[in-house]
C-alpha atoms as a PDB file:
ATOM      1  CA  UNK A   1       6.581 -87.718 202.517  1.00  0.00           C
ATOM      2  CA  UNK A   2       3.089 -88.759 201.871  1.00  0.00           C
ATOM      3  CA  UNK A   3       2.098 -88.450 198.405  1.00  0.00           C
ATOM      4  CA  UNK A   4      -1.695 -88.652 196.594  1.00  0.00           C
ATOM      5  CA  UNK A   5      -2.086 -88.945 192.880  1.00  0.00           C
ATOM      6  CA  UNK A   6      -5.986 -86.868 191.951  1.00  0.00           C
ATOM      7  CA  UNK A   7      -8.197 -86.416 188.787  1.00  0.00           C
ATOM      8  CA  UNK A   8      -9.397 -82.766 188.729  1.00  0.00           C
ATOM      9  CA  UNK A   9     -12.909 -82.933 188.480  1.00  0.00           C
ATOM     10  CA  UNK A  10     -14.029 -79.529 187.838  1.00  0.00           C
ATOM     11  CA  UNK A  11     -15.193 -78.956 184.241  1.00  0.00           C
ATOM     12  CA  UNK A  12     -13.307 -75.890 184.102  1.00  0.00           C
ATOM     13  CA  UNK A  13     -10.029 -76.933 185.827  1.00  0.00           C
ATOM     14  CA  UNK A  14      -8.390 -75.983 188.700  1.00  0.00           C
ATOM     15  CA  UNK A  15      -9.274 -72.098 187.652  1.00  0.00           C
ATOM     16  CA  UNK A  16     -11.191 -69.151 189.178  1.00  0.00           C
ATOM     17  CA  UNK A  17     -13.727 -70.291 191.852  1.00  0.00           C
ATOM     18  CA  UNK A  18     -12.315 -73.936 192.370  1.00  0.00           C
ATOM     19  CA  UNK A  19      -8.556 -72.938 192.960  1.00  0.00           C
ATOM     20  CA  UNK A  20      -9.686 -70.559 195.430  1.00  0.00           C
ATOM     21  CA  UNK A  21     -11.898 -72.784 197.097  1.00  0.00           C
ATOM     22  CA  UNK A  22      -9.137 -75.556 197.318  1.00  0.00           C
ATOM     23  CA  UNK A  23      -6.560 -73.081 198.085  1.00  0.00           C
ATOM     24  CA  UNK A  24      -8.748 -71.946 200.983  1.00  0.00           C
ATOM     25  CA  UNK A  25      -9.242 -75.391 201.855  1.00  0.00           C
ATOM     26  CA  UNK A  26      -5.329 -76.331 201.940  1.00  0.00           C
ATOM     27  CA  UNK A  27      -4.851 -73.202 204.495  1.00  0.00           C
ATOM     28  CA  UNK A  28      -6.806 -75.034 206.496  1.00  0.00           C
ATOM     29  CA  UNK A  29      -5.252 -78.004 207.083  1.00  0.00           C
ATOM     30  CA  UNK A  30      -2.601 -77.393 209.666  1.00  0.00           C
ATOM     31  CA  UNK A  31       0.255 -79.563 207.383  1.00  0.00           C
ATOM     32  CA  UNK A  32       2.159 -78.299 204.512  1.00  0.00           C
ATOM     33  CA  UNK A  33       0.546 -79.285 201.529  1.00  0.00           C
ATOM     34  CA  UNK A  34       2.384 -78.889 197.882  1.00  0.00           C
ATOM     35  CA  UNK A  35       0.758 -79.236 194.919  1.00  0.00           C
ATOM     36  CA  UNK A  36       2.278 -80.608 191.008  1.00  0.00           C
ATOM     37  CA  UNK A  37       1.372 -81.699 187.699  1.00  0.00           C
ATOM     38  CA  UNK A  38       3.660 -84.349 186.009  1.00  0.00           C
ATOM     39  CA  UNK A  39       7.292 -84.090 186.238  1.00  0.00           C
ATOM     40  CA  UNK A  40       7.067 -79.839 187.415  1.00  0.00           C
ATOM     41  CA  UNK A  41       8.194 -78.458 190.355  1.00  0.00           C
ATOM     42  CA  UNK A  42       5.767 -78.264 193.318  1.00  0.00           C
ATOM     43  CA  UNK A  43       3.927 -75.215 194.506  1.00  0.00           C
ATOM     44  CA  UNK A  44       2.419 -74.648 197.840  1.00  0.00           C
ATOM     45  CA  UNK A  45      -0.841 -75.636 197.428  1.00  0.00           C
ATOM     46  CA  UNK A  46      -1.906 -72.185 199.617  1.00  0.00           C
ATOM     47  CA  UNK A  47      -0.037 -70.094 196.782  1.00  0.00           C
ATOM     48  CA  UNK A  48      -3.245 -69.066 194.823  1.00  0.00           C
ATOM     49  CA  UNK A  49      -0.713 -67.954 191.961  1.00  0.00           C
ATOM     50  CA  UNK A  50       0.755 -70.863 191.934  1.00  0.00           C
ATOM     51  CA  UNK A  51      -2.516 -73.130 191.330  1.00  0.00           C
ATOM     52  CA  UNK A  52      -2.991 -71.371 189.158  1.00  0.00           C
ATOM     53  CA  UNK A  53       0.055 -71.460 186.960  1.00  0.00           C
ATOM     54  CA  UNK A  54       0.091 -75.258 186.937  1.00  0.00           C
ATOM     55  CA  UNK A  55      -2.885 -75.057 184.302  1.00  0.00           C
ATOM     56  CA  UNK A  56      -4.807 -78.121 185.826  1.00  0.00           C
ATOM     57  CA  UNK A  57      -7.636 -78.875 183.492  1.00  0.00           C
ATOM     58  CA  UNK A  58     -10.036 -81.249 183.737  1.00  0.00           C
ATOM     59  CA  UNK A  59      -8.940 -84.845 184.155  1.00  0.00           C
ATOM     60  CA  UNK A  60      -5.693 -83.478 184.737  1.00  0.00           C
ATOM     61  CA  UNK A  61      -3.778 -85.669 187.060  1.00  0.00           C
ATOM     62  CA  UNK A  62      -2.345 -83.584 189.874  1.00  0.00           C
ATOM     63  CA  UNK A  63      -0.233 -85.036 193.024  1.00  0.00           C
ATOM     64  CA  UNK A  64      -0.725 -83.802 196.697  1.00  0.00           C
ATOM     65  CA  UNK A  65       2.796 -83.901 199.292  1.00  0.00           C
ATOM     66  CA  UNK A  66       2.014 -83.087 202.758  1.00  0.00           C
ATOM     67  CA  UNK A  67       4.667 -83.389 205.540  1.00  0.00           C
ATOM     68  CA  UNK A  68       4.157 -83.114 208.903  1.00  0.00           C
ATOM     69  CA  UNK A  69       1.345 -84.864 211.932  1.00  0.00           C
ATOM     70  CA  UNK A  70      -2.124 -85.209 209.816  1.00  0.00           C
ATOM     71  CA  UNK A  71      -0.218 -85.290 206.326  1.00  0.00           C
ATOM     72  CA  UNK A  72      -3.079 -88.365 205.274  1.00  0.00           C
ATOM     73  CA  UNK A  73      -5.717 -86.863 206.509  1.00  0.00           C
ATOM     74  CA  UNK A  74      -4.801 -83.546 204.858  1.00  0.00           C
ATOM     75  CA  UNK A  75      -4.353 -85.363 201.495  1.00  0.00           C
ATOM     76  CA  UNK A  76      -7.555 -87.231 201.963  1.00  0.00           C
ATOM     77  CA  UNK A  77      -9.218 -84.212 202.437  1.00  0.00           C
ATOM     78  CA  UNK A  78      -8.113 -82.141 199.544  1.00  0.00           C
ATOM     79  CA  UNK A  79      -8.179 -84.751 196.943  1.00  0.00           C
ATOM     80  CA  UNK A  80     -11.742 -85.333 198.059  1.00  0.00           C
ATOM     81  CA  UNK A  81     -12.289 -81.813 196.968  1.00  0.00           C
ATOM     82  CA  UNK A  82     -10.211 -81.708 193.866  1.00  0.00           C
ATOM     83  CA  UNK A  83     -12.304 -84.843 192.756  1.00  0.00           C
ATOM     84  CA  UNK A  84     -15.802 -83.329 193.140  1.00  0.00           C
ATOM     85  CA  UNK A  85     -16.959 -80.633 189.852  1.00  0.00           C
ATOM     86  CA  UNK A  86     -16.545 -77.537 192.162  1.00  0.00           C
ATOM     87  CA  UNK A  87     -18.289 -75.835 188.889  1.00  0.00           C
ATOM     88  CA  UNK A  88     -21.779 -77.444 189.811  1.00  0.00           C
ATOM     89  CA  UNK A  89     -21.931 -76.922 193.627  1.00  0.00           C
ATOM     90  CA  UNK A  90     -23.151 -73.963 195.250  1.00  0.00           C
ATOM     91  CA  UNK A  91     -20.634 -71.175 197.245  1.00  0.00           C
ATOM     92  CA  UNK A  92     -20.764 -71.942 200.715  1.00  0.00           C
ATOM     93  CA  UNK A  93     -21.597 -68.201 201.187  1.00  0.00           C
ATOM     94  CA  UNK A  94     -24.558 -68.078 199.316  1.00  0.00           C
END
């Protein structure tokens, strides 16, 4: 199973706006996409309340699993995102 290790760059964590934007994000991928910190169990990275309880702060290193046809792409994508300060950039609905 694919794996990719990412920094969270958002200065708040992975909390509020910027789980919900990358939980958004991982419902969109089409793969199965799990979600851990350190040695913890994984969470489905579309379980908001599970982001959430993983307590990523910033430069937290997280680690994205993805099974399935598109499992790199999907873990390119997302750690893209969970890279960026999702603080700083405008909603896409604004």
């Amino acid at each position: 199973m694919p794996e990719k290790t990412v920094i969270i760059g958002s200065r708040s964590g992975l909390h509020a706006r910027p789980a919900k934007m990358f939980v958004q994000a991982a419902a969109r991928q089409g793969v199965a996409v799990r979600i851990r910190v350190g040695d913890r169990p994984p969470v489905p990275a579309t379980s908001m309340l599970g982001v959430l309880a993983l307590g990523a702060e910033h430069g937290t290193a997280v680690i994205l699993q993805a099974d399935g046809p598109g499992a790199e792409e999907a873990l390119d994508s997302l750690a893209e995102l969970l890279s960026r300060d999702l603080d700083a950039e405008e909603p896409a609905d604004a």
